[in-house]
Protein backbone atom coordinates (compact mmCIF):
# COMPACT_ATOMS: atom_id res chain seq x y z
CA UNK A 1 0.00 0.00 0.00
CA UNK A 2 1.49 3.40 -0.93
CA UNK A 3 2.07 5.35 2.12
CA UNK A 4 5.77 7.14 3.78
CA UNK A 5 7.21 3.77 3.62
CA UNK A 6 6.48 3.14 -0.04
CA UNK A 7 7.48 6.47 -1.19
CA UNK A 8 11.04 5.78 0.76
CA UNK A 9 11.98 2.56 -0.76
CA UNK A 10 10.74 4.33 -4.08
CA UNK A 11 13.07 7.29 -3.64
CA UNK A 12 15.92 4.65 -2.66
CA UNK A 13 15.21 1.89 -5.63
CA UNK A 14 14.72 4.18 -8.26
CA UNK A 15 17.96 5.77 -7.15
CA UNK A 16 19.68 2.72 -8.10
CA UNK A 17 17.97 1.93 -11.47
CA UNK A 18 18.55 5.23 -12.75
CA UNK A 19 14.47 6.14 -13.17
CA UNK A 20 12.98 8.59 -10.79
CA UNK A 21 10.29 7.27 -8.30
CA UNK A 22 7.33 8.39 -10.44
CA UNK A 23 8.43 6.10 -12.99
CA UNK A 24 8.74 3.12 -10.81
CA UNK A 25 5.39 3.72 -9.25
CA UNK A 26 4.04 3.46 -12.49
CA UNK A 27 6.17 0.16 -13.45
CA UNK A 28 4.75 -2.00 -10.51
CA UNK A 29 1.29 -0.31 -10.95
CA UNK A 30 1.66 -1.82 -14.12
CA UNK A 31 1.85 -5.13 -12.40
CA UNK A 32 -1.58 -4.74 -10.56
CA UNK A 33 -4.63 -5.97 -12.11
CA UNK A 34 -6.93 -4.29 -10.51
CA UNK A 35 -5.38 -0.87 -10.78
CA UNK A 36 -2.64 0.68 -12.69
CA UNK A 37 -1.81 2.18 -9.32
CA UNK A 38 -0.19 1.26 -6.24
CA UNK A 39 -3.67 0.74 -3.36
CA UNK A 40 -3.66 3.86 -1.13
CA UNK A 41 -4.00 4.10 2.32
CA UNK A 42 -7.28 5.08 1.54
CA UNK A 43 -8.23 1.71 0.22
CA UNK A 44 -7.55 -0.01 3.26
CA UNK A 45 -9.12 2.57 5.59
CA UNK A 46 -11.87 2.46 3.90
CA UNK A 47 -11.81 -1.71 3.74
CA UNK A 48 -11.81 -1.38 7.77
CA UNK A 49 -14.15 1.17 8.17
CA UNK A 50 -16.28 -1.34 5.71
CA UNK A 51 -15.46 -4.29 8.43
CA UNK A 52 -16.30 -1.92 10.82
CA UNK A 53 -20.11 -1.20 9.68
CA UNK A 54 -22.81 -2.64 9.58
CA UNK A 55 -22.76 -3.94 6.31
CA UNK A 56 -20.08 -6.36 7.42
CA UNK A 57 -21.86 -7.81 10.42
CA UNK A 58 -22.45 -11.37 8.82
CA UNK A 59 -19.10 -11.49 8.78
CA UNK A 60 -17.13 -13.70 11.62
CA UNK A 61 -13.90 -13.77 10.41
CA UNK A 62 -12.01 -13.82 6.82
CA UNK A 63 -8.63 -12.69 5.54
CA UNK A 64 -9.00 -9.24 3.56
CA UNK A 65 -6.43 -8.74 1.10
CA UNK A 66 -6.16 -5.03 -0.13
CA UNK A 67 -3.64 -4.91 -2.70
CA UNK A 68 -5.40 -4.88 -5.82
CA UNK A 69 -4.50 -8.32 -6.33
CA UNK A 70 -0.93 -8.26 -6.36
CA UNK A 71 0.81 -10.37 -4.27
CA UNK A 72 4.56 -10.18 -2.65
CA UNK A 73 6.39 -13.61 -3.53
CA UNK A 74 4.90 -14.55 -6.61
């Protein structure tokens, strides 16, 4: 999830390939089907405040991935 962390190793990596962070953002947004964006913090705030509601109270327990369907690992 983008956030100060992200944006760091961004800064950092892109250093190293010789792109500027922007431009690696966009790369591994590239690599997320759901978006062509790394998920915001937004997204999962607005996942928990989902759990959090009403809406969700059928729910007992699951695993939420928000990530836009990219995994680490693959």
């Amino acid at each position: 999830m983008d956030g100060e962390p992200v944006r760091q190793y961004l800064e950092a990596d892109s250093g190293r390939q010789g792109i500027t962070a922007d431009a690696l953002a966009d790369e591994i947004g590239k690599q997320i089907p759901l978006r062509n964006e790394i998920p915001r913090e937004e997204d999962c705030a607005t996942a928990s405040l989902f759990l959090a509601s009403d809406y969700a109270r059928a729910i007992t327990g699951a695993h939420l991935d928000v990530n836009g369907g990219f995994f680490l690992g693959r």
